[in-house]
N, C-alpha and C. Protein backbone atom coordinates (compact mmCIF):
# COMPACT_ATOMS: atom_id res chain seq x y z
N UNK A 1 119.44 88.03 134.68
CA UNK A 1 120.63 87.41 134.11
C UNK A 1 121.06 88.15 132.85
N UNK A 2 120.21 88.31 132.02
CA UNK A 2 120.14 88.96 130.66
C UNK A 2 121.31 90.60 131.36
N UNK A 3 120.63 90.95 132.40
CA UNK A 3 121.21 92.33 132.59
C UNK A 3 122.91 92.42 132.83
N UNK A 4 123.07 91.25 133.65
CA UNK A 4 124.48 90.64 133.80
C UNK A 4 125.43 90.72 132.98
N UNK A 5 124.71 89.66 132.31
CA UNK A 5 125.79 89.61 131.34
C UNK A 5 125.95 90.51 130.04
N UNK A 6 124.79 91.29 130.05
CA UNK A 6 125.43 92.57 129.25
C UNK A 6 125.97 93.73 129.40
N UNK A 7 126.31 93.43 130.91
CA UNK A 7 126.81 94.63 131.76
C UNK A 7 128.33 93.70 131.64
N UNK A 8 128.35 92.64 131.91
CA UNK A 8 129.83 92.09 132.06
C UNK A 8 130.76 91.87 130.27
N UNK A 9 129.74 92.09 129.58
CA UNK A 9 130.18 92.01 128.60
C UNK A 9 130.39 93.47 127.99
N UNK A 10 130.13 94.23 128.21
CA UNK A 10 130.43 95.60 128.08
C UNK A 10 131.84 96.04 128.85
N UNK A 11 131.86 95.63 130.15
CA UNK A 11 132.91 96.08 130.95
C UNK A 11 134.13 95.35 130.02
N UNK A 12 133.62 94.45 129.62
CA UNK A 12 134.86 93.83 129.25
C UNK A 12 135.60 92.45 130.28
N UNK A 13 135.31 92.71 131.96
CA UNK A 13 135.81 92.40 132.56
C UNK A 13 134.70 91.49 133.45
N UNK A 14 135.61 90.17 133.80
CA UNK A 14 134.82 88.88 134.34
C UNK A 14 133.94 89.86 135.33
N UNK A 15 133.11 89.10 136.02
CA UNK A 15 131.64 89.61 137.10
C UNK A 15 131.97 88.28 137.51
N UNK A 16 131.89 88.60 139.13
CA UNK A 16 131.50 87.65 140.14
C UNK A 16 130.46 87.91 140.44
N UNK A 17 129.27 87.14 141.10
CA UNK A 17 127.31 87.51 141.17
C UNK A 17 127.60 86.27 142.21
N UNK A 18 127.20 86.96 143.88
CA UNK A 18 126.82 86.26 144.83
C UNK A 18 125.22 86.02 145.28
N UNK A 19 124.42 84.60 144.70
CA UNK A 19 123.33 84.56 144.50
C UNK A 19 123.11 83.70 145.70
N UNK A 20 121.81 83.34 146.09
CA UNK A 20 121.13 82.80 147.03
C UNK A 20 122.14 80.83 146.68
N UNK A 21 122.24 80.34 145.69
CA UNK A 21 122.93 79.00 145.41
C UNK A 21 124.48 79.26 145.18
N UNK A 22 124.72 80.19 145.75
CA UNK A 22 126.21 80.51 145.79
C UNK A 22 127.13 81.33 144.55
N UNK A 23 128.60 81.34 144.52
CA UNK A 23 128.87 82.42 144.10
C UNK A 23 128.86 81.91 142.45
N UNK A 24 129.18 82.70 141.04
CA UNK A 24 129.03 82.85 139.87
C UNK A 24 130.30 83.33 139.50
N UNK A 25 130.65 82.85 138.46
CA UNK A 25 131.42 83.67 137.20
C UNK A 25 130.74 84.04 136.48
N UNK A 26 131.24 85.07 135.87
CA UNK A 26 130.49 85.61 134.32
C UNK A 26 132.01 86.14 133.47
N UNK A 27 132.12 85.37 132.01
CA UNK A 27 133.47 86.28 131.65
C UNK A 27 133.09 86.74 130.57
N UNK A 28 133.61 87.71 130.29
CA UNK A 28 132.77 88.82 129.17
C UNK A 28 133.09 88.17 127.63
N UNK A 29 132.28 88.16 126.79
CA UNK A 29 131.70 87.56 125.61
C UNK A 29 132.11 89.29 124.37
N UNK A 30 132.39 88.87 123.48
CA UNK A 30 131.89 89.98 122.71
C UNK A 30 130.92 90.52 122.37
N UNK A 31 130.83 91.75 122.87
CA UNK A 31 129.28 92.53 123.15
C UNK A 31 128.79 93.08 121.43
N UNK A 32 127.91 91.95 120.91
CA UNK A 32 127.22 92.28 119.80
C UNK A 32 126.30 93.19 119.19
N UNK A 33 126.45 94.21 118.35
CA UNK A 33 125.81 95.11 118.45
C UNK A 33 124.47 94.68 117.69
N UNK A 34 124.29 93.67 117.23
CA UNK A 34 122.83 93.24 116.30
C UNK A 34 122.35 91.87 117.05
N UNK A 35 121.39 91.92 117.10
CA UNK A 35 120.48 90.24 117.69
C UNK A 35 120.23 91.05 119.20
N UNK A 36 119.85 92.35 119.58
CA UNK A 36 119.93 92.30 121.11
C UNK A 36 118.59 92.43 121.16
N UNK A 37 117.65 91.76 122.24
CA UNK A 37 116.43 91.65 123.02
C UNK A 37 116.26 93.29 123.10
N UNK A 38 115.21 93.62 122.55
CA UNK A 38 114.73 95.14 123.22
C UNK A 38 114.14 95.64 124.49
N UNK A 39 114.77 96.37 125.27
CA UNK A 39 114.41 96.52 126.88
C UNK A 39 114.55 97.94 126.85
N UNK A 40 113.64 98.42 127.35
CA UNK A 40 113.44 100.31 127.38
C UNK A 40 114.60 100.21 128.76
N UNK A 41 115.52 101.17 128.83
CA UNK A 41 116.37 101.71 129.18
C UNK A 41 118.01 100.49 129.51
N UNK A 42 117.69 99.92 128.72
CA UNK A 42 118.79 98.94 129.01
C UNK A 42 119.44 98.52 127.59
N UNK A 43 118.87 97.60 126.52
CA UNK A 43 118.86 97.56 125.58
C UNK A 43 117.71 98.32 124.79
N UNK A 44 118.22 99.11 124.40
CA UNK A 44 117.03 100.26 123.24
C UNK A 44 117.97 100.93 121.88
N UNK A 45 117.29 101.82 121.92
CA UNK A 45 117.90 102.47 119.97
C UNK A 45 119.21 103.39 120.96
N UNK A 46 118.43 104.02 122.12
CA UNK A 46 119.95 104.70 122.65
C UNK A 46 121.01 104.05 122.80
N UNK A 47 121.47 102.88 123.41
CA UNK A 47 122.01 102.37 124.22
C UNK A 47 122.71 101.77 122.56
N UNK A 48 122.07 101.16 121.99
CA UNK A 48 122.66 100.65 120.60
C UNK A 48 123.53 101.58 119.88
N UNK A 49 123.45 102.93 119.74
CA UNK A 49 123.52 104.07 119.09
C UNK A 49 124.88 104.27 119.92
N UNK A 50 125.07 104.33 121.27
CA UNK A 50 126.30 104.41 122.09
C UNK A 50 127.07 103.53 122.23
N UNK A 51 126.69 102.27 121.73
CA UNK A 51 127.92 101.24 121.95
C UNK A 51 128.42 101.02 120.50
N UNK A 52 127.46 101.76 119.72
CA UNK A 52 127.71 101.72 118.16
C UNK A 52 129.28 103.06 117.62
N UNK A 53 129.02 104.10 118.33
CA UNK A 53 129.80 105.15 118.41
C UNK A 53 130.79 104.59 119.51
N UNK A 54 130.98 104.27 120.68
CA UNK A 54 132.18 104.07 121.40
C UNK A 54 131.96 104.99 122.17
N UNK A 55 130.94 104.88 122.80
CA UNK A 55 131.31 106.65 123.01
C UNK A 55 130.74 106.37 124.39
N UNK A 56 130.95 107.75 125.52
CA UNK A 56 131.05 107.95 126.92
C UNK A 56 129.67 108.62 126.92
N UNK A 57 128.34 107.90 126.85
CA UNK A 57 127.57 108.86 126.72
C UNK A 57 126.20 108.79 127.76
N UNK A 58 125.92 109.78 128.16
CA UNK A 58 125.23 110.16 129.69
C UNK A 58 124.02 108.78 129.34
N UNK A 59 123.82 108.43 131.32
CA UNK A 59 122.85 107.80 131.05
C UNK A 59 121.28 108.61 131.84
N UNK A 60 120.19 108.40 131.36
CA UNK A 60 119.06 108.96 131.37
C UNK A 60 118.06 108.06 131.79
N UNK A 61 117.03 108.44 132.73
CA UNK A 61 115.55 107.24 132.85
C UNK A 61 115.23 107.30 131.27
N UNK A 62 114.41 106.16 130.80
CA UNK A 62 113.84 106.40 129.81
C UNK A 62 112.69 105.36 129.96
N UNK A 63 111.38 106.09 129.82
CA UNK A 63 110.45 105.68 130.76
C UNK A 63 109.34 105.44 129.47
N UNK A 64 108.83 104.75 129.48
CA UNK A 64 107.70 104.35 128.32
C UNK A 64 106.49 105.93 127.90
N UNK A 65 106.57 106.65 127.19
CA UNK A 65 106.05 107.10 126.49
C UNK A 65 106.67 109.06 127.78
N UNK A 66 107.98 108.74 127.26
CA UNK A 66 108.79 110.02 128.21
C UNK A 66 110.04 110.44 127.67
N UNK A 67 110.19 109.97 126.62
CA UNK A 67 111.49 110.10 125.76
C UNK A 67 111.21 111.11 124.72
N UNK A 68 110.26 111.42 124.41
CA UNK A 68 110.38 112.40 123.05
C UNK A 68 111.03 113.87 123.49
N UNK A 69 112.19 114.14 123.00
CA UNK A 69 112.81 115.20 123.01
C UNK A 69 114.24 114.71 123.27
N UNK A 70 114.27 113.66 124.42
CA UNK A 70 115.75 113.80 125.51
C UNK A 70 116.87 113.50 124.65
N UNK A 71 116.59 112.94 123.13
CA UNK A 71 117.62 112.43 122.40
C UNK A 71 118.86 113.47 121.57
N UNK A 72 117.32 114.70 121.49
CA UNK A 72 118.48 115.79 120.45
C UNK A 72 119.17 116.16 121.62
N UNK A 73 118.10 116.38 122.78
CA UNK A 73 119.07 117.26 123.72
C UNK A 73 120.05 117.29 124.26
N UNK A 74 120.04 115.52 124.54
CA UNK A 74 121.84 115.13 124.67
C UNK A 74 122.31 114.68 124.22
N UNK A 75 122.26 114.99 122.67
CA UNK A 75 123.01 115.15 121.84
C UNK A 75 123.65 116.42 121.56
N UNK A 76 122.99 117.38 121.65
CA UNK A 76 124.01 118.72 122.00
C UNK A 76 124.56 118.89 122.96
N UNK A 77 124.38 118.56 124.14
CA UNK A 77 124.81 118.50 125.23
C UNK A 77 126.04 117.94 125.33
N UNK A 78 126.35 116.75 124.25
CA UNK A 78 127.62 116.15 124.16
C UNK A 78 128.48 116.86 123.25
N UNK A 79 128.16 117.61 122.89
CA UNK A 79 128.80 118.58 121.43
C UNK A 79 128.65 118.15 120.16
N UNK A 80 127.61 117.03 120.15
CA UNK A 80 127.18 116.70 118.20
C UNK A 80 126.76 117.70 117.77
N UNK A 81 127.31 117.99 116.59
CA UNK A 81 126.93 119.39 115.74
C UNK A 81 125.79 118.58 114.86
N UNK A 82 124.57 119.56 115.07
CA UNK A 82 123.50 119.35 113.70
C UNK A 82 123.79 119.47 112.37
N UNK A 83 123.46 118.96 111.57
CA UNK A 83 124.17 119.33 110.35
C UNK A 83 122.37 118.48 109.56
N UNK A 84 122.38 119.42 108.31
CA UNK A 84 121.13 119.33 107.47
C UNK A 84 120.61 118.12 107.11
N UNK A 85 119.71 117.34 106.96
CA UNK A 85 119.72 116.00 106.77
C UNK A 85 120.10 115.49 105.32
N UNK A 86 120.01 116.54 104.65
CA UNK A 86 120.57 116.00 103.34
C UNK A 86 122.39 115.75 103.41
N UNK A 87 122.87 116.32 104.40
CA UNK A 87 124.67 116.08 104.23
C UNK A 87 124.58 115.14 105.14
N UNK A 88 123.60 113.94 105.61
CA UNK A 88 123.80 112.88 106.46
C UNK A 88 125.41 112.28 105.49
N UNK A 89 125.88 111.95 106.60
CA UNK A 89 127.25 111.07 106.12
C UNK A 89 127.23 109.83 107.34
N UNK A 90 127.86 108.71 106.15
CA UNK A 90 128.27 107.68 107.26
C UNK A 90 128.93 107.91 108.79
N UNK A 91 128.34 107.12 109.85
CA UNK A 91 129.16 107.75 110.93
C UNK A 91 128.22 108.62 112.09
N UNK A 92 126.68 109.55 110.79
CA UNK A 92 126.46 110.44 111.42
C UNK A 92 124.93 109.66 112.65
N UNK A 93 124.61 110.51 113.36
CA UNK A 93 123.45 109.99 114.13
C UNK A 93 122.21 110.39 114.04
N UNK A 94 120.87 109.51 113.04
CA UNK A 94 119.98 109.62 112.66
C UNK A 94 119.16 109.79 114.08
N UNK A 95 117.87 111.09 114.79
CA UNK A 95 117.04 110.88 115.02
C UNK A 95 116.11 111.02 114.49
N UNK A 96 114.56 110.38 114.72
CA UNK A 96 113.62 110.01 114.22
C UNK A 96 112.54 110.27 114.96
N UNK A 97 111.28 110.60 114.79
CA UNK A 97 109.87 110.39 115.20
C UNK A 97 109.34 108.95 114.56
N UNK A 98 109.20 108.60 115.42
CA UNK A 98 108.96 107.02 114.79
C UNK A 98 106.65 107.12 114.79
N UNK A 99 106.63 107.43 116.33
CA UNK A 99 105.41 107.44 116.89
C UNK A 99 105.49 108.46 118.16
N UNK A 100 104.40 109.59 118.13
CA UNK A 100 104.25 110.46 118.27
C UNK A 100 104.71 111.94 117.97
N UNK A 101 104.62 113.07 118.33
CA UNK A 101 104.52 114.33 118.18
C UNK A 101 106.34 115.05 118.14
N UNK A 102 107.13 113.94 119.34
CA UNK A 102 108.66 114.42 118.95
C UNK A 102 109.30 113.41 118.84
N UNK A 103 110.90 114.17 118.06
CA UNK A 103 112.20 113.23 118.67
C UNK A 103 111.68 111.98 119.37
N UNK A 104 111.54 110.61 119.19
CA UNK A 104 111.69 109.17 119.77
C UNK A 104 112.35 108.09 119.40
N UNK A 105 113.27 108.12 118.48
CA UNK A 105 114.09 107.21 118.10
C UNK A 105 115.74 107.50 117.71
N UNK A 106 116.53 106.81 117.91
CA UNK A 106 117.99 106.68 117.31
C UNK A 106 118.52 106.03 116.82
N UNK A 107 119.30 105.87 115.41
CA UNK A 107 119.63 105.47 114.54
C UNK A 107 120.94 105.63 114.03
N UNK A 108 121.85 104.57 114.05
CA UNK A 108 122.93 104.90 113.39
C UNK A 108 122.99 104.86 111.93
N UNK A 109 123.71 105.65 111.12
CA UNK A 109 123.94 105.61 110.11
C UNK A 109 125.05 105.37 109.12
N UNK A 110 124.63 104.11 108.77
CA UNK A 110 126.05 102.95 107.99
C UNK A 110 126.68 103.48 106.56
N UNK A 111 126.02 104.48 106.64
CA UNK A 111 126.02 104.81 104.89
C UNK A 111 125.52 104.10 104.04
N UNK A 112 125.49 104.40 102.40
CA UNK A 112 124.89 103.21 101.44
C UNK A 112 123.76 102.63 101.29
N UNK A 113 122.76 104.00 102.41
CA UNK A 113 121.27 103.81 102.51
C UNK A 113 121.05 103.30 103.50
N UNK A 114 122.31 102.96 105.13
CA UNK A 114 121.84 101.60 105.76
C UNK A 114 121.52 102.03 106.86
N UNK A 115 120.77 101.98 107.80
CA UNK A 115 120.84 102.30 109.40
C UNK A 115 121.07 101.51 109.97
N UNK A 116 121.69 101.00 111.44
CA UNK A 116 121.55 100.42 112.20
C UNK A 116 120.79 100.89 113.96
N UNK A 117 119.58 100.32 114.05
CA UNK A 117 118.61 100.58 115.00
C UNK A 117 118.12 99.55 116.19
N UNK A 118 117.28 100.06 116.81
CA UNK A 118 116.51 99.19 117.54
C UNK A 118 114.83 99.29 117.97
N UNK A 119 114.64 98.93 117.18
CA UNK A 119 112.55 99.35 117.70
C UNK A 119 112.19 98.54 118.54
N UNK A 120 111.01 99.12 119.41
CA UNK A 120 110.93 98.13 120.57
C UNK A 120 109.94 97.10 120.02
N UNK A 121 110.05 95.97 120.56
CA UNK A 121 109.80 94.69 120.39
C UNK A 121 110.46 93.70 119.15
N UNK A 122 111.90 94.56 118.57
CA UNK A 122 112.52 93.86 117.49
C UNK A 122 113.88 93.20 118.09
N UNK A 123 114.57 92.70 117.18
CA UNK A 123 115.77 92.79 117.56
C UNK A 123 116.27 93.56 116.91
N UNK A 124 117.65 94.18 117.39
CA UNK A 124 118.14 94.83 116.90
C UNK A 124 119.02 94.97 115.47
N UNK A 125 119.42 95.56 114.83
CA UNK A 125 119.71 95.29 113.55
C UNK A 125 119.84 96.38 112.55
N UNK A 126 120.20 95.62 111.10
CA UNK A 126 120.56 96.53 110.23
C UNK A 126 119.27 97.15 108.64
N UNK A 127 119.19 97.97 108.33
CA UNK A 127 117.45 97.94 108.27
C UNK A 127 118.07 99.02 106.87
N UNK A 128 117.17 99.21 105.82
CA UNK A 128 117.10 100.22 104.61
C UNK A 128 117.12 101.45 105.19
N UNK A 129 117.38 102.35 104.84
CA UNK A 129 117.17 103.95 105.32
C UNK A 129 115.66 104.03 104.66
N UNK A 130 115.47 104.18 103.35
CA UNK A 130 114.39 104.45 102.45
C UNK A 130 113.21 104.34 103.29
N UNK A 131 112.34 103.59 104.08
CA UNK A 131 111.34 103.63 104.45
C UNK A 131 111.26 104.66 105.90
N UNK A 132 112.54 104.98 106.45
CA UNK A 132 112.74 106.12 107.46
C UNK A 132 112.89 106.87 107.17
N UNK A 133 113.49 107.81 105.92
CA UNK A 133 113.64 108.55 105.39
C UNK A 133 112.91 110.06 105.89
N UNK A 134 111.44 109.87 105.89
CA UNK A 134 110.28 110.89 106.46
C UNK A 134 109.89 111.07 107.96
N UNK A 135 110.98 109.98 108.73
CA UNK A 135 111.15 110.16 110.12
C UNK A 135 111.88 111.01 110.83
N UNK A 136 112.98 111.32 109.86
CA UNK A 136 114.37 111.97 110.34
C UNK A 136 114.21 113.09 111.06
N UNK A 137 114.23 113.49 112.27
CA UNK A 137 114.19 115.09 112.77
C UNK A 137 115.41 115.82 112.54
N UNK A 138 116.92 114.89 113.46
CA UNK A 138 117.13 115.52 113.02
C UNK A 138 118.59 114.73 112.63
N UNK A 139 120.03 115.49 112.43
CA UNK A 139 121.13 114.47 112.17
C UNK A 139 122.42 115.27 112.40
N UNK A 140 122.84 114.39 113.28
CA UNK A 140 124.16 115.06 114.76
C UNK A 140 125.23 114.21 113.75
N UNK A 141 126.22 114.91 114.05
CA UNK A 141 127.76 114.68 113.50
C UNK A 141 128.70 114.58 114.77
N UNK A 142 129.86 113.60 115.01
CA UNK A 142 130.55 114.14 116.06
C UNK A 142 131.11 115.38 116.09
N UNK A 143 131.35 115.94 117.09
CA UNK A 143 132.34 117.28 117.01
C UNK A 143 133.27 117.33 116.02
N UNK A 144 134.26 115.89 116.29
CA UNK A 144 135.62 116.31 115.70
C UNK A 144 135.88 115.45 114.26
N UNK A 145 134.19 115.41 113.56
CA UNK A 145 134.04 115.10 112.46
C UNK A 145 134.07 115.81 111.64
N UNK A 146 134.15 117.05 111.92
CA UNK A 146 133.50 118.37 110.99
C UNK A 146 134.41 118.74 109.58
C-alpha cells in the first residue's frame, strides 16, 4: 500500500488498484519530502535527493550493501559538474561515505549549514551539516548552475 500511494502521489494523478475485494481509488496527496519511512530502493537518500531537485533522474537496483560508487556515477552521467567541497552552495548535491570504503549516501544541500537526507532506518529529514562534514566525497552542481 505504502508503495501505492507514493507512486500515486508522485504521478500526481488518481490510481485505480484492482485487488482481490474489488476495485480502489487512490488520489494523489502532496508528496512530502520529510517524514518518509526508509525503504532501500523506493524511499532512500536517492530517491529523496530526486524528488528534492525535480529532476528526471535514472532509476537503478539498489541492493543492500551494492551501492557504494553508483551515486557519483550517475551523477555525471546526468551532467552534474563536480565542483570542490569547499564552494558547496545551496542547491548543490552532497555525497557521502556514511559506512564503508565508498560513495553511500545522498544529501541535499539547504544551505545555512543544513542538509536534507535519508539514513536507513530514520525518517527522513532536515539534519546540521557539521557532524557530516568529514563524510563528504564528493559535491555535484547542476549543469546549468554554473
Amino acid at each position: 500500500v505504502r508503495h501505492h500511494r507514493a507512486g500515486c502521489d508522485r504521478t500526481e494523478l488518481p490510481w485505480f488498484i484492482l485487488g482481490q475485494d474489488g476495485l480502489h481509488r487512490l488520489d494523489p496527496a502532496s508528496y512530502a519530502l520529510t517524514d518518509r519511512e526508509f525503504e532501500l530502493g523506493w524511499a532512500d537518500c536517492w530517491t529523496l535527493v530526486r524528488d528534492w531537485a525535480g529532476a528526471s533522474w535514472p532509476e537503478f537496483p539498489r541492493v543492500w550493501g551494492q551501492v557504494e560508487g553508483l551515486f557519483d556515477a550517475h551523477m555525471r552521467e546526468m551532467g552534474w559538474v563536480e565542483v570542490p567541497i569547499v564552494d558547496a552552495a545551496a542547491g548543490d548535491v552532497l555525497l557521502m561515505r556514511i559506512r564503508g570504503s565508498a560513495t553511500n549516501h545522498a544529501a541535499a544541500y539547504l544551505g545555512e549549514g543544513r542538509i536534507m537526507h535519508h539514513q536507513v532506518g530514520m525518517l527522513s529529514g532536515v539534519d546540521q551539516l557539521g557532524p557530516f562534514l568529514d563524510k563528504i566525497t564528493h559535491v555535484f552542481r547542476r549543469p546549468d548552475a554554473r
